[in-house]
N, C-alpha and C. Protein backbone atom coordinates (compact mmCIF):
# COMPACT_ATOMS: atom_id res chain seq x y z
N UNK A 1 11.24 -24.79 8.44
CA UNK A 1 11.88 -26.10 8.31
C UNK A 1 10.85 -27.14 7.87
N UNK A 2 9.29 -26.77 8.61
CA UNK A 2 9.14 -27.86 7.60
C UNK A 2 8.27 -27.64 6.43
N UNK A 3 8.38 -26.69 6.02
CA UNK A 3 7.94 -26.34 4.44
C UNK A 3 8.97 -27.34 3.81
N UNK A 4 10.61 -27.07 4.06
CA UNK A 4 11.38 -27.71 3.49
C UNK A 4 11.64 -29.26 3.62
N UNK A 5 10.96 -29.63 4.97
CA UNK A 5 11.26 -30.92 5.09
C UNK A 5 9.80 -31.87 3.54
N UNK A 6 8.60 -31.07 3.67
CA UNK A 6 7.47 -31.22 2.83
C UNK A 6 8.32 -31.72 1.99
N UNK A 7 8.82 -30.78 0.94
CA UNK A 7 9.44 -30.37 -0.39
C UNK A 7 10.15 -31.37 -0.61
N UNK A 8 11.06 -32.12 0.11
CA UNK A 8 11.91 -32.56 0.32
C UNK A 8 11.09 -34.22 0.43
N UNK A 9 10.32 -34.69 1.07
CA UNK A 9 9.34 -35.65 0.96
C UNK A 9 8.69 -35.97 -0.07
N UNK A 10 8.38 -35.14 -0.90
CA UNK A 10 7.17 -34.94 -1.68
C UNK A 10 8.14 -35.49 -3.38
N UNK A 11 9.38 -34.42 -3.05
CA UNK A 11 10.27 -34.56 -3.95
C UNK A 11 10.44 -36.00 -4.42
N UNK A 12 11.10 -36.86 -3.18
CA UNK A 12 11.09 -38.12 -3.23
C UNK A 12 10.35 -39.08 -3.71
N UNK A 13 9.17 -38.66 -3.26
CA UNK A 13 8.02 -39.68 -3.21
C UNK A 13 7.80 -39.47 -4.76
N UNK A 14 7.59 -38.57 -5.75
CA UNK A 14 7.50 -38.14 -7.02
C UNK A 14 8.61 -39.05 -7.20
N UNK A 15 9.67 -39.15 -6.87
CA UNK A 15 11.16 -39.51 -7.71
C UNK A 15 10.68 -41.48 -7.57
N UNK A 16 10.35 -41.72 -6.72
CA UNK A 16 10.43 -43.12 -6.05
C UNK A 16 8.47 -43.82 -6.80
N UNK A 17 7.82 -42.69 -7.57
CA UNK A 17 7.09 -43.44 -7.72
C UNK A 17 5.67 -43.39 -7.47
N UNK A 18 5.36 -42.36 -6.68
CA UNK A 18 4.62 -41.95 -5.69
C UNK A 18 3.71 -40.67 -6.59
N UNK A 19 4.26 -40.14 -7.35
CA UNK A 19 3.50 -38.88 -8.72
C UNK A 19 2.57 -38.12 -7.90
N UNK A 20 1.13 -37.89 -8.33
CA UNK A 20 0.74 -37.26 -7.64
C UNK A 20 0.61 -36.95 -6.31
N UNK A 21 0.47 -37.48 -5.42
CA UNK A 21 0.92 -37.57 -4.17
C UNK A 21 2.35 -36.77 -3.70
N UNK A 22 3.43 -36.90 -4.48
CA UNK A 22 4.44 -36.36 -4.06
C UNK A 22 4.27 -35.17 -4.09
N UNK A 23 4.30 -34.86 -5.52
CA UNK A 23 3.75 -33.24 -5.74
C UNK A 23 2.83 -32.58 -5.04
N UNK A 24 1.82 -32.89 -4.74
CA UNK A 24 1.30 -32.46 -3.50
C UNK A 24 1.71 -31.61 -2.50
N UNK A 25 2.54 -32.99 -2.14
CA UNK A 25 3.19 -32.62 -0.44
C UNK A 25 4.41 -31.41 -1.21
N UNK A 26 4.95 -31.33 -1.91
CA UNK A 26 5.91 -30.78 -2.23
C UNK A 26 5.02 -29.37 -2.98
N UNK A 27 4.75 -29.35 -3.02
CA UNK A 27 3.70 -28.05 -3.10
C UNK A 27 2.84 -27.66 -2.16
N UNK A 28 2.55 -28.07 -1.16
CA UNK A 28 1.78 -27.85 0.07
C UNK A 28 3.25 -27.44 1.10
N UNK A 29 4.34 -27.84 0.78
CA UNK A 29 5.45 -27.42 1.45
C UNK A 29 5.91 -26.31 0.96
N UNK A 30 5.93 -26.09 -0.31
CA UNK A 30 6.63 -24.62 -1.13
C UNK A 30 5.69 -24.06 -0.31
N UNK A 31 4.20 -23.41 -0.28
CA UNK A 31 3.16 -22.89 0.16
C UNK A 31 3.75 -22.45 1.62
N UNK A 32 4.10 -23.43 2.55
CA UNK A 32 4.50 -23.24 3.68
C UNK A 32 6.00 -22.61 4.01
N UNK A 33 6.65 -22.80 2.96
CA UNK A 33 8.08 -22.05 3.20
C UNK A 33 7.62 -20.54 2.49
N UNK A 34 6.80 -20.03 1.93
CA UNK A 34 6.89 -18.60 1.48
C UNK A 34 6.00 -18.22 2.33
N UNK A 35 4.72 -18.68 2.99
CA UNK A 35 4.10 -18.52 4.25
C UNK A 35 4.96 -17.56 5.35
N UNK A 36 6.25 -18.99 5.37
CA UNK A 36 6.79 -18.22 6.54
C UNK A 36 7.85 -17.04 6.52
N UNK A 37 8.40 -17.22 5.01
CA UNK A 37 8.85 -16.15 4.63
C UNK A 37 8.60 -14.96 4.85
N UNK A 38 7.19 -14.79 4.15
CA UNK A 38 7.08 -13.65 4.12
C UNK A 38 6.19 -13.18 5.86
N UNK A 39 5.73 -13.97 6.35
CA UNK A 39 5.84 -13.72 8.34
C UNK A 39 6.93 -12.95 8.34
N UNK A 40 8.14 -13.84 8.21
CA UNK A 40 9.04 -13.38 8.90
C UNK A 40 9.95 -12.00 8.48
N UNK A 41 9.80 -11.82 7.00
CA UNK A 41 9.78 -10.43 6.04
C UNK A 41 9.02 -9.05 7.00
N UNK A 42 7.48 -9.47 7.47
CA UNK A 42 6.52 -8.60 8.11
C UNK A 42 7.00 -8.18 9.28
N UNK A 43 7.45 -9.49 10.20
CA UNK A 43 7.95 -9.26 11.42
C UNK A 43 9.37 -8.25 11.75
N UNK A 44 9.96 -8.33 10.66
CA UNK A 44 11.47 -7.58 10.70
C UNK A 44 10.76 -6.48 10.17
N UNK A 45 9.95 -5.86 9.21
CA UNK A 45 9.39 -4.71 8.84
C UNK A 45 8.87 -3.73 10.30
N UNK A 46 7.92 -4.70 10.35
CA UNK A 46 7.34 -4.12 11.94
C UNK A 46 8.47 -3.93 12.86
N UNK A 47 9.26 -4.88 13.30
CA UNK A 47 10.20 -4.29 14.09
C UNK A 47 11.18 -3.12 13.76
N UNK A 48 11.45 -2.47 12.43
CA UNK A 48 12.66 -1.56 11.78
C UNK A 48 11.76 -0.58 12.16
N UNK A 49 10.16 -0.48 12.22
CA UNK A 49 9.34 0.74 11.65
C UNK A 49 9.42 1.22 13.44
N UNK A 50 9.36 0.37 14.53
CA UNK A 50 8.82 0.50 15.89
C UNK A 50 9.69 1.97 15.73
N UNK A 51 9.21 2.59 17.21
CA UNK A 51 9.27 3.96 17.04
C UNK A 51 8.75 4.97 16.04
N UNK A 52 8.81 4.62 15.05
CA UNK A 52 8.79 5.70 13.59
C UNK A 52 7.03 5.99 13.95
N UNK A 53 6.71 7.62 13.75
CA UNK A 53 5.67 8.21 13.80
C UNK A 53 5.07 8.84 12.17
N UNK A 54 3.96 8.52 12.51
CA UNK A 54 3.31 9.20 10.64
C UNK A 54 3.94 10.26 9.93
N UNK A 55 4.26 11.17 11.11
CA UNK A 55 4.65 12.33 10.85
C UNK A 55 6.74 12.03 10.14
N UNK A 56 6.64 11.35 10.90
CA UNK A 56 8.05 11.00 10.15
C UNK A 56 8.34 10.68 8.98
N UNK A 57 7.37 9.79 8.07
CA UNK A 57 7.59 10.05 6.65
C UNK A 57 6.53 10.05 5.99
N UNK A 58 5.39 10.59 5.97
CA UNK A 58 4.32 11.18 5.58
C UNK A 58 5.04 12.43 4.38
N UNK A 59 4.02 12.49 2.70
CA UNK A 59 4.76 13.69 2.15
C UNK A 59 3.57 14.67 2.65
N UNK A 60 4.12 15.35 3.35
CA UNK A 60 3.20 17.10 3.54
C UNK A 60 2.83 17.33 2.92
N UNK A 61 1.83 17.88 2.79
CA UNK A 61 1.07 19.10 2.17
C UNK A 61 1.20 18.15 0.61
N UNK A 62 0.41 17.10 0.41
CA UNK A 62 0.11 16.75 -0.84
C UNK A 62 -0.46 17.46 -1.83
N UNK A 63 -0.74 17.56 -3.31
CA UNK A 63 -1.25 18.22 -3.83
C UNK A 63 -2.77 17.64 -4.13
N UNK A 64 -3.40 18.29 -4.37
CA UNK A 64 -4.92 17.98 -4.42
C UNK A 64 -5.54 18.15 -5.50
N UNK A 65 -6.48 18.70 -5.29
CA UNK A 65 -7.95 17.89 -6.45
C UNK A 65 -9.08 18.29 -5.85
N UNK A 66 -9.93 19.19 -6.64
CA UNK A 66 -11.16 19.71 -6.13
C UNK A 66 -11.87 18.21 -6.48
N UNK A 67 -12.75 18.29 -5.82
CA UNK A 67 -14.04 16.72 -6.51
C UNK A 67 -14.84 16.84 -7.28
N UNK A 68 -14.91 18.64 -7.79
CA UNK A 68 -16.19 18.88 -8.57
C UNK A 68 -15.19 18.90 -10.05
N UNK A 69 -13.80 18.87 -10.22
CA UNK A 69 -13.60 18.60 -11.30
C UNK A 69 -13.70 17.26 -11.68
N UNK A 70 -13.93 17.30 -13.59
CA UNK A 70 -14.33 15.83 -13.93
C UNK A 70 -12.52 15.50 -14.48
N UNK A 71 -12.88 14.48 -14.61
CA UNK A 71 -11.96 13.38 -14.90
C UNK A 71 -11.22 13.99 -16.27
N UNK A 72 -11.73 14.53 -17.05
CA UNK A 72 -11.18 15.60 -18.52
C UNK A 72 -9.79 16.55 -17.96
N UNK A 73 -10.47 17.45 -17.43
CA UNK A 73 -9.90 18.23 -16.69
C UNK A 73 -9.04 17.82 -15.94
N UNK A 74 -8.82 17.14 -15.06
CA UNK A 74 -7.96 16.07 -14.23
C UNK A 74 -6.36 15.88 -15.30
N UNK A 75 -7.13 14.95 -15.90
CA UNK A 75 -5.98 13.86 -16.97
C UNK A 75 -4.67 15.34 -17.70
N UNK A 76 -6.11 16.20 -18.23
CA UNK A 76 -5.01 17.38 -18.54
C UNK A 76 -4.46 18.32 -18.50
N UNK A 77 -4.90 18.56 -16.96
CA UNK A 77 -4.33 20.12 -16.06
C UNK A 77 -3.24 19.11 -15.31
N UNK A 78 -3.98 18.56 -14.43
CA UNK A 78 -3.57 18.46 -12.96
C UNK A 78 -2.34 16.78 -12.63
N UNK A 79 -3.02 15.76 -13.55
CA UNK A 79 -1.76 14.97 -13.59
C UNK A 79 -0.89 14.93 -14.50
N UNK A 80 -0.48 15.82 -15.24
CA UNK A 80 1.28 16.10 -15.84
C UNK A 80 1.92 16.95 -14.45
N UNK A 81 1.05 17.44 -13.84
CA UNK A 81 1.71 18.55 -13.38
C UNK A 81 2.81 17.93 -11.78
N UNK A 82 2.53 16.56 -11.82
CA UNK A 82 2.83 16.00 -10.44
C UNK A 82 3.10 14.74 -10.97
N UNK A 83 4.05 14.31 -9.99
CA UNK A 83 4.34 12.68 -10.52
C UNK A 83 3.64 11.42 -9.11
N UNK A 84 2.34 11.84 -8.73
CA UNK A 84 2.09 11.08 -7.69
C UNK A 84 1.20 10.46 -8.89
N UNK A 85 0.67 9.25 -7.64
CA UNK A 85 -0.67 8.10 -8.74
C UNK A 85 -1.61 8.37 -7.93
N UNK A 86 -1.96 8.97 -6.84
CA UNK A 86 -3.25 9.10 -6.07
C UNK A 86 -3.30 10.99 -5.58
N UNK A 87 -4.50 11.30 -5.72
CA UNK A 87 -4.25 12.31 -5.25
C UNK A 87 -5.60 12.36 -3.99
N UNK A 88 -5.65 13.82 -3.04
CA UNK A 88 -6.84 13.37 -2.42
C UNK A 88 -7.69 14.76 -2.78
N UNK A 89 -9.19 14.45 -2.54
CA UNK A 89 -9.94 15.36 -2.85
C UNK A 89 -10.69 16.51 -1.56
N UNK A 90 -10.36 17.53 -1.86
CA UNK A 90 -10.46 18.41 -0.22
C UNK A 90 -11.32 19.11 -0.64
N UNK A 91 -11.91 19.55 0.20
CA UNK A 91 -12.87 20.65 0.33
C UNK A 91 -12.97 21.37 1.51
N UNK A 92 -12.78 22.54 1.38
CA UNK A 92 -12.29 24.04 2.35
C UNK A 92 -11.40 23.28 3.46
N UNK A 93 -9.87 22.11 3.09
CA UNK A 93 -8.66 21.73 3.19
C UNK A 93 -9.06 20.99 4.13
N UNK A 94 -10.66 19.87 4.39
CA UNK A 94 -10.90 18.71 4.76
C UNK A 94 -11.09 17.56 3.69
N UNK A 95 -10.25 16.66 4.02
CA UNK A 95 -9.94 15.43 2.76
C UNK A 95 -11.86 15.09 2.54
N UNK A 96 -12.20 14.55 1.43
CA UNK A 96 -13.99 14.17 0.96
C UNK A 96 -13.26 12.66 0.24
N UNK A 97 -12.18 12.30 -0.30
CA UNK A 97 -11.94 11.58 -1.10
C UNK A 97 -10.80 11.30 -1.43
N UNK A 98 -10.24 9.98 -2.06
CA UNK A 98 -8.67 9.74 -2.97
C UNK A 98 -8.93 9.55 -4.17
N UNK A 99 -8.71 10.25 -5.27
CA UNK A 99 -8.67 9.36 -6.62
C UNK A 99 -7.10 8.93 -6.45
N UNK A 100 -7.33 7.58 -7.58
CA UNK A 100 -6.16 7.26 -8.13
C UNK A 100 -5.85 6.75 -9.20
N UNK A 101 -4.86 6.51 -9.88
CA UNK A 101 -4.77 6.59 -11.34
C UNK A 101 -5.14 5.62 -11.96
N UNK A 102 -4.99 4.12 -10.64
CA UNK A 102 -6.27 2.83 -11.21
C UNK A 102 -7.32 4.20 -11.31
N UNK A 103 -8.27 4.38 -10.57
CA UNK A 103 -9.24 4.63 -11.07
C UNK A 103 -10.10 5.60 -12.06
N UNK A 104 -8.96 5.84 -12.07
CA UNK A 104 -9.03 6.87 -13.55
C UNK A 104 -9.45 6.61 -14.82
N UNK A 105 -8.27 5.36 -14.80
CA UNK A 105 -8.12 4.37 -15.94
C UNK A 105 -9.28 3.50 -16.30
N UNK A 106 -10.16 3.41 -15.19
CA UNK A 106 -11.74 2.52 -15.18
C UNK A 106 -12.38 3.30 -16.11
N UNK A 107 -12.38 4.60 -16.48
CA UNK A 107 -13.51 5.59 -16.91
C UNK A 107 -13.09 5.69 -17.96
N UNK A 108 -14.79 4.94 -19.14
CA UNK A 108 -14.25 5.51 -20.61
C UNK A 108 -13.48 6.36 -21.27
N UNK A 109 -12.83 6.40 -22.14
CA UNK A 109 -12.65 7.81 -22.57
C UNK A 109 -13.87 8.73 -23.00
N UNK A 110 -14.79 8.64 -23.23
CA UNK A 110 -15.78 9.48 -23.13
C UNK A 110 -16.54 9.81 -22.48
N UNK A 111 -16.72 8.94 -21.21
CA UNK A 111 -17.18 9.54 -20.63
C UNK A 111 -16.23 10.51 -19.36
N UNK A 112 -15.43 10.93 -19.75
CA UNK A 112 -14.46 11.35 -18.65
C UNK A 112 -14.73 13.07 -18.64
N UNK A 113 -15.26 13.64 -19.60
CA UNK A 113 -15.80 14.91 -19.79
C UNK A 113 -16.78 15.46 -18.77
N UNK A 114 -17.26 14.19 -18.59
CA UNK A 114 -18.96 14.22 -17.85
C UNK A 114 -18.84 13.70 -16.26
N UNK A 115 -17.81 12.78 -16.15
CA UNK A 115 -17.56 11.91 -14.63
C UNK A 115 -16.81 13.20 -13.56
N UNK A 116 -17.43 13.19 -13.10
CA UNK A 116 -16.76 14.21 -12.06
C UNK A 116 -16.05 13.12 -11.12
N UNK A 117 -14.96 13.54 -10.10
CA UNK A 117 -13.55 12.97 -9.65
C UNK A 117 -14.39 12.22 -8.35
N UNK A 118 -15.15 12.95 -7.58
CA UNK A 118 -16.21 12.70 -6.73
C UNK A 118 -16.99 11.25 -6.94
N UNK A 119 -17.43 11.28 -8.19
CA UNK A 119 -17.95 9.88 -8.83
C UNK A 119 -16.99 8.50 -9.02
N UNK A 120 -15.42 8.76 -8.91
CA UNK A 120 -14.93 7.97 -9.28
C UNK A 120 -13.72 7.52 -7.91
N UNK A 121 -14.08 8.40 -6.94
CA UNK A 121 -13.00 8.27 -5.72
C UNK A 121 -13.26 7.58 -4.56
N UNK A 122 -12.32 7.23 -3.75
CA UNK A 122 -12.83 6.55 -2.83
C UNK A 122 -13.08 7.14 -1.50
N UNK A 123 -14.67 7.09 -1.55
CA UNK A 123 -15.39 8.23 -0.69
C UNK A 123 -14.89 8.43 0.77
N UNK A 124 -15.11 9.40 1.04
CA UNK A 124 -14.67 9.57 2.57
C UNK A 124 -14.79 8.65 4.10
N UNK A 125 -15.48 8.13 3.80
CA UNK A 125 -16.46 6.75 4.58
C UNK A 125 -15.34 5.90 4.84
N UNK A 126 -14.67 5.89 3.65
CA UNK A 126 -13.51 4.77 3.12
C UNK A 126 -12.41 4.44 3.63
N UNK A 127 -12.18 5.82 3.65
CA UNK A 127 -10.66 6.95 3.29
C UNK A 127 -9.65 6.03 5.37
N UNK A 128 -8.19 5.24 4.73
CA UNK A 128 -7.82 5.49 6.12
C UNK A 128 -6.94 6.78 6.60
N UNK A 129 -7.56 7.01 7.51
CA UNK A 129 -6.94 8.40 7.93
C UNK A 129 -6.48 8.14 9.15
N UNK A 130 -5.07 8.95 9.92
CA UNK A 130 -4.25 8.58 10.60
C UNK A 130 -3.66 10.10 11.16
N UNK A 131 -3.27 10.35 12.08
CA UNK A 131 -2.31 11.36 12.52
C UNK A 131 -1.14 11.81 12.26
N UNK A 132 -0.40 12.90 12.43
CA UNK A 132 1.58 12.62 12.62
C UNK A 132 1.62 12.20 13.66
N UNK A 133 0.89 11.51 15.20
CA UNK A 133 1.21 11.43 15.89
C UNK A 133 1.65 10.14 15.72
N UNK A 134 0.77 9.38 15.30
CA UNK A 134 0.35 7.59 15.28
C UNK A 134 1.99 7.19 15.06
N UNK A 135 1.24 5.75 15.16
CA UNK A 135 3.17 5.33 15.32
C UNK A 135 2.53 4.49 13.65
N UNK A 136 3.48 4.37 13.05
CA UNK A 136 3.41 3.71 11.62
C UNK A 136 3.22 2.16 11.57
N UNK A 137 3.55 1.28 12.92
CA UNK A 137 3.59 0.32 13.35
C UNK A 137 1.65 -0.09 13.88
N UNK A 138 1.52 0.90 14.27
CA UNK A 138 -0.40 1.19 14.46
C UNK A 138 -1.21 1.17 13.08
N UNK A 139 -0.86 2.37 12.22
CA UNK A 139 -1.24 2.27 10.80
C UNK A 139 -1.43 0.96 9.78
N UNK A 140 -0.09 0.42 10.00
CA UNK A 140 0.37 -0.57 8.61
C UNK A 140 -1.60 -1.69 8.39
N UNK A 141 -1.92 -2.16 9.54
CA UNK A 141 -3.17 -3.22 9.51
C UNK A 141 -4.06 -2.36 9.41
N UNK A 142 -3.96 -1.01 8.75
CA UNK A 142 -5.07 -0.21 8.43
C UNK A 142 -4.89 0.03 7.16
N UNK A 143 -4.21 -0.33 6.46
CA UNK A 143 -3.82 0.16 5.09
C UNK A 143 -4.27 -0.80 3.23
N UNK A 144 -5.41 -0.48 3.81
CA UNK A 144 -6.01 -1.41 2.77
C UNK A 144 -7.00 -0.98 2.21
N UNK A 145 -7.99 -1.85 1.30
CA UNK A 145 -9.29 -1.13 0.96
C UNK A 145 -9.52 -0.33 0.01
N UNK A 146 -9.91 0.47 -0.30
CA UNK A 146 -10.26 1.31 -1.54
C UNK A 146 -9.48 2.15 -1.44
N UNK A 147 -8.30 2.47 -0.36
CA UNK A 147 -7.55 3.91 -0.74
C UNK A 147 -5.76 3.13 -1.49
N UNK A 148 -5.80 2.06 -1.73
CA UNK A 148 -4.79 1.15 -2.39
C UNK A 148 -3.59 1.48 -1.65
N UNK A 149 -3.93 1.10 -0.02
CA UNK A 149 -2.17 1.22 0.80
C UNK A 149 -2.22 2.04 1.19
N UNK A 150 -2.54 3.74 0.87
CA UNK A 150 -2.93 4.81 1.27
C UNK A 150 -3.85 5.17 2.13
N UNK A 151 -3.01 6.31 3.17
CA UNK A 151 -3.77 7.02 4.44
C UNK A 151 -3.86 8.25 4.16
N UNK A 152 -4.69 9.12 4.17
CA UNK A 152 -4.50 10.68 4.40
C UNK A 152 -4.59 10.78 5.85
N UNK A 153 -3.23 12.27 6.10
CA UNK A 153 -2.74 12.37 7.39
C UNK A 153 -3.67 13.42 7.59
N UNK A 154 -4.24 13.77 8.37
CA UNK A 154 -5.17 14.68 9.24
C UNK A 154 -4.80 15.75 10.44
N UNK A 155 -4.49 16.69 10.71
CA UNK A 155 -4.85 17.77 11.63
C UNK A 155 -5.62 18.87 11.93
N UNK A 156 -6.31 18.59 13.04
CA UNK A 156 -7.66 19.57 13.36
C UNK A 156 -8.90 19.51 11.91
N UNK A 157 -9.06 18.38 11.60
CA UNK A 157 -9.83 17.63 10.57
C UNK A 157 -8.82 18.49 9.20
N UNK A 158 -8.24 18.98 9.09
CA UNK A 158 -7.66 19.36 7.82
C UNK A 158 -6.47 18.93 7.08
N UNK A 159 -6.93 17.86 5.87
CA UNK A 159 -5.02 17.63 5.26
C UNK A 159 -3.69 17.85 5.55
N UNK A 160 -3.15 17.20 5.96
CA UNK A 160 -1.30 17.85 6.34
C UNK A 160 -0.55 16.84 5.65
N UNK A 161 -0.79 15.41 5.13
CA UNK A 161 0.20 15.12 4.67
C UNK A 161 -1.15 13.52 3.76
N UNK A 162 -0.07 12.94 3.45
CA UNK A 162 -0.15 11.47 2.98
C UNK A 162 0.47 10.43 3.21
N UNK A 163 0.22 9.43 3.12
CA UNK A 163 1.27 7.55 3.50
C UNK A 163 1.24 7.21 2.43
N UNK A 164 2.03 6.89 1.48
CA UNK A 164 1.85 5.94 0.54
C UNK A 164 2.67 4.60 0.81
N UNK A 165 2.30 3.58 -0.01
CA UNK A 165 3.74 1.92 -0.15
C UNK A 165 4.62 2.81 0.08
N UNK A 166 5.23 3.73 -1.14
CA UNK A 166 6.58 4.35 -1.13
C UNK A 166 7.08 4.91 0.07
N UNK A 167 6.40 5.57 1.03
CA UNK A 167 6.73 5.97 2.00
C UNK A 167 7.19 4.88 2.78
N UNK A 168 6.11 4.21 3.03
CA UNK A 168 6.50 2.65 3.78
C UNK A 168 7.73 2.07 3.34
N UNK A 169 8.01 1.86 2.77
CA UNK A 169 9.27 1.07 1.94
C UNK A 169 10.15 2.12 2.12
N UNK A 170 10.58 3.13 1.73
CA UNK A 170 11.57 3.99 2.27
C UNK A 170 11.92 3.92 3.87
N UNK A 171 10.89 4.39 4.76
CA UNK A 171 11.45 4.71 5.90
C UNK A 171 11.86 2.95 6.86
N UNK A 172 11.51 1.85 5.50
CA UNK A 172 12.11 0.55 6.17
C UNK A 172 13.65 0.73 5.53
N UNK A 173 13.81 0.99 4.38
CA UNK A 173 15.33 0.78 3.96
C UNK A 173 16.08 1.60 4.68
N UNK A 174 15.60 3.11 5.02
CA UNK A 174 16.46 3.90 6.12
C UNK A 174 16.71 3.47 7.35
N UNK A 175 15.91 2.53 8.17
CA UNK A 175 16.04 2.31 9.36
C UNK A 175 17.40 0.91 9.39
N UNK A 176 16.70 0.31 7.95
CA UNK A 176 17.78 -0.37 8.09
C UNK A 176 19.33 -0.20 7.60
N UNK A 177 19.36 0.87 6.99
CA UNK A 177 20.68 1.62 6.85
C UNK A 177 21.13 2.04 7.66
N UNK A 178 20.51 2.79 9.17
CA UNK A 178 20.61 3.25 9.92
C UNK A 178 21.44 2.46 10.99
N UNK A 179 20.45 0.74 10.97
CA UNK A 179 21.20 -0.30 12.18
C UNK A 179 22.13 -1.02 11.48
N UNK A 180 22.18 -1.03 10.64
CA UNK A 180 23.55 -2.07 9.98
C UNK A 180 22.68 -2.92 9.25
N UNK A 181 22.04 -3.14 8.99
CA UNK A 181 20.98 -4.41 8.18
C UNK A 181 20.76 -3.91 7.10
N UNK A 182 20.71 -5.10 6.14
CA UNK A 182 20.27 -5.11 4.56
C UNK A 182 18.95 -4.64 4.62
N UNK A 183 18.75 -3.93 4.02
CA UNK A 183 16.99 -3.90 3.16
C UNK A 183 16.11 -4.57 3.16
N UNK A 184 16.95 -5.77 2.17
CA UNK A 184 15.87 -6.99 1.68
C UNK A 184 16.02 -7.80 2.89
N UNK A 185 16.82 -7.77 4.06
CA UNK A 185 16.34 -8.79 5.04
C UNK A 185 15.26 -8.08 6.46
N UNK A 186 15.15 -6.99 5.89
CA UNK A 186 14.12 -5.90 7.29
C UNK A 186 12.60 -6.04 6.54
């Protein structure tokens, strides 16, 4: 309310005479009404997700990516063959890395013969990693950083699944299909 009351001031004061100054306030008020918007967008997210566990919409058994292949090899074996944008990089089926198709796209075309996937991923150090146990509501303020939104899911240190946005955004429109609520208001 008072983003809108701002807007609404600011408006005036522009109309009555007031120019820069109005605009201001009436832009320091827009600022504050999408502020709270989108709070309150987060807050209904978080609440649709409560209960929901990693394991609940995590895709299993992602497909992978050795790290010692280069970026050549990559572009023309391994991504026609799948329609994901990130993949992760395992070794004896413990995650080392995520490439993703931003970062793919960083690497000359010539030098992509020579860049091994390892060189261009976001190293393990990085990587957020999460359980099927975790609740998705635990995850979400972990989901940032070099793996772009993305968690690799982990059991007994070995790959079992992935989180992507898409996942996130799905298991909000289901929940809210589920209680009677729109989509765009969860």
């Amino acid at each position: 309310m008072l983003g809108a009351a701002l807007i609404a001031v600011g408006l005036w004061q522009f109309l009555t005479g007031n120019g820069i100054g109005g605009l201001w306030l009436a832009l320091i008020g827009w600022f504050l009404w999408g502020a709270a918007g989108a709070e309150e967008r987060q807050t209904r997210a978080t609440q649709a997700l409560a209960g929901v566990h990693v394991g609940d919409v995590m895709t299993a058994q992602p497909s992978t990516v050795s790290p010692d292949a280069s970026v050549a090899e990559f572009v023309d074996h391994d991504l026609m063959q799948h329609r994901h944008t990130a993949f992760p990089l395992t070794d004896a089926g413990r995650p080392v890395g995520l490439v993703t198709l931003d970062r793919v796209r960083q690497v000359p075309f010539e030098r992509r013969q020579n860049t091994k996937l390892r060189d261009i991923a976001c190293p393990a150090d990085q990587l957020t990693l999460t359980t099927p146990q975790e609740e998705l509501t635990e995850l979400l303020p972990r989901l940032n950083g070099c793996s772009d939104g993305r968690a690799l899911v982990v059991a007994d240190h070995q790959l079992v699944g992935i989180v992507s946005p898409s996942d996130v955004s799905r298991a909000v429109e289901h929940r809210a299909l589920r209680h009677g609520t729109m989509p765009g208001n969860v």
